[in-house]
Protein backbone atom coordinates (compact mmCIF):
# COMPACT_ATOMS: atom_id res chain seq x y z
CA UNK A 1 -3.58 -13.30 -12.71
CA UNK A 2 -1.52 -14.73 -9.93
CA UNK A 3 -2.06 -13.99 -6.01
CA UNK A 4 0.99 -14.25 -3.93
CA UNK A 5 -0.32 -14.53 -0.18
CA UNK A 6 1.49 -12.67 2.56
CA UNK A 7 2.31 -13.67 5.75
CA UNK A 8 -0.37 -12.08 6.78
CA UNK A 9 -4.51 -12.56 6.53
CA UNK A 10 -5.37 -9.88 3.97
CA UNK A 11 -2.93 -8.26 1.98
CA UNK A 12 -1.72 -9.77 -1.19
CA UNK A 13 0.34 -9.16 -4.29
CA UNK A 14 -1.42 -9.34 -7.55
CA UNK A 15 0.39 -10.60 -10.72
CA UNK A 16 -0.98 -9.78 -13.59
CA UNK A 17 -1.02 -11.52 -16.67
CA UNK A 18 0.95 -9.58 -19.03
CA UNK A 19 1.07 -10.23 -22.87
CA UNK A 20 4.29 -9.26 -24.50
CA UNK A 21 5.45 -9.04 -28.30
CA UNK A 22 8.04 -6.79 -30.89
CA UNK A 23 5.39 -4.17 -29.67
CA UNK A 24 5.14 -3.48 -25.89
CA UNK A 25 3.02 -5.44 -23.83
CA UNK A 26 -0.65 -5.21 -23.00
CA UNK A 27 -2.22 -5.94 -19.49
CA UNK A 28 -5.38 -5.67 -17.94
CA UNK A 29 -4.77 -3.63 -14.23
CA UNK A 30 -7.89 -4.52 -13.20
CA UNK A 31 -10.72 -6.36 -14.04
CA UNK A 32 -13.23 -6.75 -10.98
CA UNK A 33 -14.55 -10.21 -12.06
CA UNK A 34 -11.17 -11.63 -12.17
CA UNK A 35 -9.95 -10.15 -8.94
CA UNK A 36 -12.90 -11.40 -6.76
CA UNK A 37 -12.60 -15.10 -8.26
CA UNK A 38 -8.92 -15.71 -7.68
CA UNK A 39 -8.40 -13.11 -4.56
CA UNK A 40 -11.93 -13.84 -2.84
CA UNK A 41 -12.52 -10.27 -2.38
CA UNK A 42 -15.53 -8.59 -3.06
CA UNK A 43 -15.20 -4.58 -3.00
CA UNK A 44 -15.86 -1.66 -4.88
CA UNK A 45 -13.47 0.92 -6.16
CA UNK A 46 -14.97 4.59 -5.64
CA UNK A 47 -11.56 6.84 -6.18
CA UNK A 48 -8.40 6.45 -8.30
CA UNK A 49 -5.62 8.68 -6.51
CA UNK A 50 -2.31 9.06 -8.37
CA UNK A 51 0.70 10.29 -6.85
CA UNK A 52 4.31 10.82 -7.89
CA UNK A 53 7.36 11.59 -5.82
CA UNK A 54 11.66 11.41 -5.58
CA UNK A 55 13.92 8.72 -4.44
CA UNK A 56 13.60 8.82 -0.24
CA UNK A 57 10.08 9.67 0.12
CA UNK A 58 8.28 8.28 2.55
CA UNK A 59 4.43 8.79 2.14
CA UNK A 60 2.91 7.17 4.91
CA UNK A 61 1.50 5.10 7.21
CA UNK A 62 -2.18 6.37 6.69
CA UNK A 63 -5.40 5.11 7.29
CA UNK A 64 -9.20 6.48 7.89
CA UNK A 65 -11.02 5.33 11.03
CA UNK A 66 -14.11 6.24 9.80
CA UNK A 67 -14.56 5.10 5.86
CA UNK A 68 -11.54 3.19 5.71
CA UNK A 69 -10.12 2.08 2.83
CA UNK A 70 -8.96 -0.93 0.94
CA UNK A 71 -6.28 -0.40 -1.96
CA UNK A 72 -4.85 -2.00 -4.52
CA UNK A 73 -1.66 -0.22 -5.74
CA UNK A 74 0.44 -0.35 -8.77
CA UNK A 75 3.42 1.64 -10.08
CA UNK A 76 3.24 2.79 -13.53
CA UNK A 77 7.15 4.30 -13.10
CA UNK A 78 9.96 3.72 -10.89
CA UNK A 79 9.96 1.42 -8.06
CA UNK A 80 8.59 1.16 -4.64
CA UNK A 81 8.80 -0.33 -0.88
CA UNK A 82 5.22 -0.67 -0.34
CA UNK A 83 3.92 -1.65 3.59
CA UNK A 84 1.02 -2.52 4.88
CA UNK A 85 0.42 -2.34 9.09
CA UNK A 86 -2.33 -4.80 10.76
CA UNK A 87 -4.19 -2.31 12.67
CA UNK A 88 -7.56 -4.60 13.70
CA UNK A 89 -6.68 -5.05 17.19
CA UNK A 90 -8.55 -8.77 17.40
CA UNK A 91 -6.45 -10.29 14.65
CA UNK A 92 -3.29 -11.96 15.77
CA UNK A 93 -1.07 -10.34 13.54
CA UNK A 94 -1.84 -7.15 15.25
CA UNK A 95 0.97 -4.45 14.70
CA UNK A 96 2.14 -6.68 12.46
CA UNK A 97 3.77 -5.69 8.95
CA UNK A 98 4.03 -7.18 5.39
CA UNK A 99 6.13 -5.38 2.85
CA UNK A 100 6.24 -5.44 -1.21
CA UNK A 101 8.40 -4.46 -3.58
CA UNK A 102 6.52 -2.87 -6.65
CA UNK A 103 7.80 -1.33 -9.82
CA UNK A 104 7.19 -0.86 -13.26
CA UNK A 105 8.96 -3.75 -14.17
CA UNK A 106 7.63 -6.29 -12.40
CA UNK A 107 4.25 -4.80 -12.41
CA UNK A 108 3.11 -6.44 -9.54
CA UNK A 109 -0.13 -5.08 -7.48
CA UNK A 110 -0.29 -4.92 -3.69
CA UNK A 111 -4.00 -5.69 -2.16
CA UNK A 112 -4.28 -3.39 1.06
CA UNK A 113 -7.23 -3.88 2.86
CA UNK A 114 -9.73 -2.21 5.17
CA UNK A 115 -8.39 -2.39 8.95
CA UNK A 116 -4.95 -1.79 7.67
CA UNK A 117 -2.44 1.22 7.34
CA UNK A 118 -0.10 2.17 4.18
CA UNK A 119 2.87 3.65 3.14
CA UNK A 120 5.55 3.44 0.76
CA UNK A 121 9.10 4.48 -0.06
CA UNK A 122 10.27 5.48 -3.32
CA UNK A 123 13.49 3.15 -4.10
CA UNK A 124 13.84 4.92 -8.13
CA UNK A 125 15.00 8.60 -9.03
CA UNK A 126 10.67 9.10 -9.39
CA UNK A 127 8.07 7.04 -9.17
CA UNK A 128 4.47 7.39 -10.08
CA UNK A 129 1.81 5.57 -8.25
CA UNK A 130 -1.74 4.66 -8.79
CA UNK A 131 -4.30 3.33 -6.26
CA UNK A 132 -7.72 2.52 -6.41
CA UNK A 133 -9.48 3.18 -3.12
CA UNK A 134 -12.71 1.44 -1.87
CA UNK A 135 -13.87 4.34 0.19
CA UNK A 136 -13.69 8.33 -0.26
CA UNK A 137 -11.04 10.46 0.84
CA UNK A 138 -12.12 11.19 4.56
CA UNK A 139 -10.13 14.04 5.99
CA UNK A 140 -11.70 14.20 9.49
CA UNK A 141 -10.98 10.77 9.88
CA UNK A 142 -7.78 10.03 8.41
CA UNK A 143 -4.99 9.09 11.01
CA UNK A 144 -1.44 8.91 10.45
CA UNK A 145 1.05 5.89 12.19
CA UNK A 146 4.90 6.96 12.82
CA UNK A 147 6.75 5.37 9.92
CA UNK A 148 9.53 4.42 12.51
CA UNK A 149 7.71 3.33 15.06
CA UNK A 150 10.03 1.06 16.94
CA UNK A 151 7.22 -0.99 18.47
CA UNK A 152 6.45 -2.23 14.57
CA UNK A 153 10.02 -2.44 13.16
CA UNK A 154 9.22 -2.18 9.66
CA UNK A 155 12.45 -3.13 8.32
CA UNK A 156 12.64 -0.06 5.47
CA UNK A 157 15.04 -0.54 2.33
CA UNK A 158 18.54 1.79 2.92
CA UNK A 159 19.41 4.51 2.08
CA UNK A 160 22.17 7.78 2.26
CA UNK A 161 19.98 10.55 3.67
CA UNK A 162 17.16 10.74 5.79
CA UNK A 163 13.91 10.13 4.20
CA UNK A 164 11.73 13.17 2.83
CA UNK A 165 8.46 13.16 4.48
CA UNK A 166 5.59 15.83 4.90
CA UNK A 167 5.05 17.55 7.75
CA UNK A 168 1.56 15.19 8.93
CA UNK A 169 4.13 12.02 8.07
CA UNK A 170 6.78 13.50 10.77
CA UNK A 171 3.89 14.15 13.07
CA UNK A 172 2.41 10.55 13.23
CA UNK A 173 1.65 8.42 16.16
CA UNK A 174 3.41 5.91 17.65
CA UNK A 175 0.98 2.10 17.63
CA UNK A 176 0.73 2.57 21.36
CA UNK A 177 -1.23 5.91 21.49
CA UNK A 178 -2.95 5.35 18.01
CA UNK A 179 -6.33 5.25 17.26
CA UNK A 180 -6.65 1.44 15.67
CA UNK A 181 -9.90 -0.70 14.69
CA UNK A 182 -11.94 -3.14 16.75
């Protein structure tokens, strides 16, 4: 396994080692002792959630203010734009954004961690996403950040129409009036 380090503290992308023949390939997607010695993070998965969705979704930017959750997501088909937003208001990179691009094909993995909110847009026809979560599902606590929030400027991939979202996703806040982390 290979870590890629973003720009910045926290998130990273995850390459796994992947073992190809006449076959397939085989991969391991997770193994916790491996993770924690080359990423340095110790956690503990409680939830897989597993999602799929059409080309110009938008699911996102969520987090939990209470019970908040680290993830580490992977695409098992399709392709992604996934984002991660720096929502601990003492870091420096504050409101800050780091962006992935995951697929199938490149199975890459992109570390998301506590203090941080996520979202992604689907780039293939479908894509099918898996995440492992560090913390329950929360939904008294889960907050949602605008996914155009001008004040961030997360630099989304094009695209022809506007993006499909759900109705809490259209709703979100903007950074300034958000509820964020210490």
């Amino acid at each position: 396994m290979r870590v890629i380090y973003c720009e910045i503290d926290g998130p990273l992308i995850i390459e796994p080692k992947v073992f190809g023949d006449a076959r397939g390939f085989f991969m391991e997607s997770f193994n916790a002792r491996d993770f924690s010695e080359v990423t340095g993070v110790q956690c503990d998965f409680v939830q897989d959630n597993h999602s799929k969705s059409s080309r110009g979704v938008i699911r996102g930017l969520h987090y939990q203010v209470a019970h908040p959750q680290g993830k580490l997501v992977r695409v098992v088909r399709g392709s992604i734009f996934d984002v991660a937003v720096d929502l601990r208001r003492s870091s420096p990179t504050f409101g800050k954004w780091v962006g992935a691009e995951i697929s199938e094909e490149n199975r890459r993995q992109f570390w998301v961690p506590p203090g941080f909110a996520h979202g992604f847009f689907v780039r293939s026809l479908t894509a099918e996403v898996l995440y492992k979560a560090t913390d329950y599902y929360a939904p008294a606590h889960e907050r949602t950040l605008l996914w155009n929030d001008p004040d961030i400027g997360i630099q989304w991939p094009r695209w022809d129409d506007d993006p499909l979202l759900s109705e809490k996703d259209r709703k979100g806040l903007r950074l300034k009036d958000a509820e964020v982390y210490a």
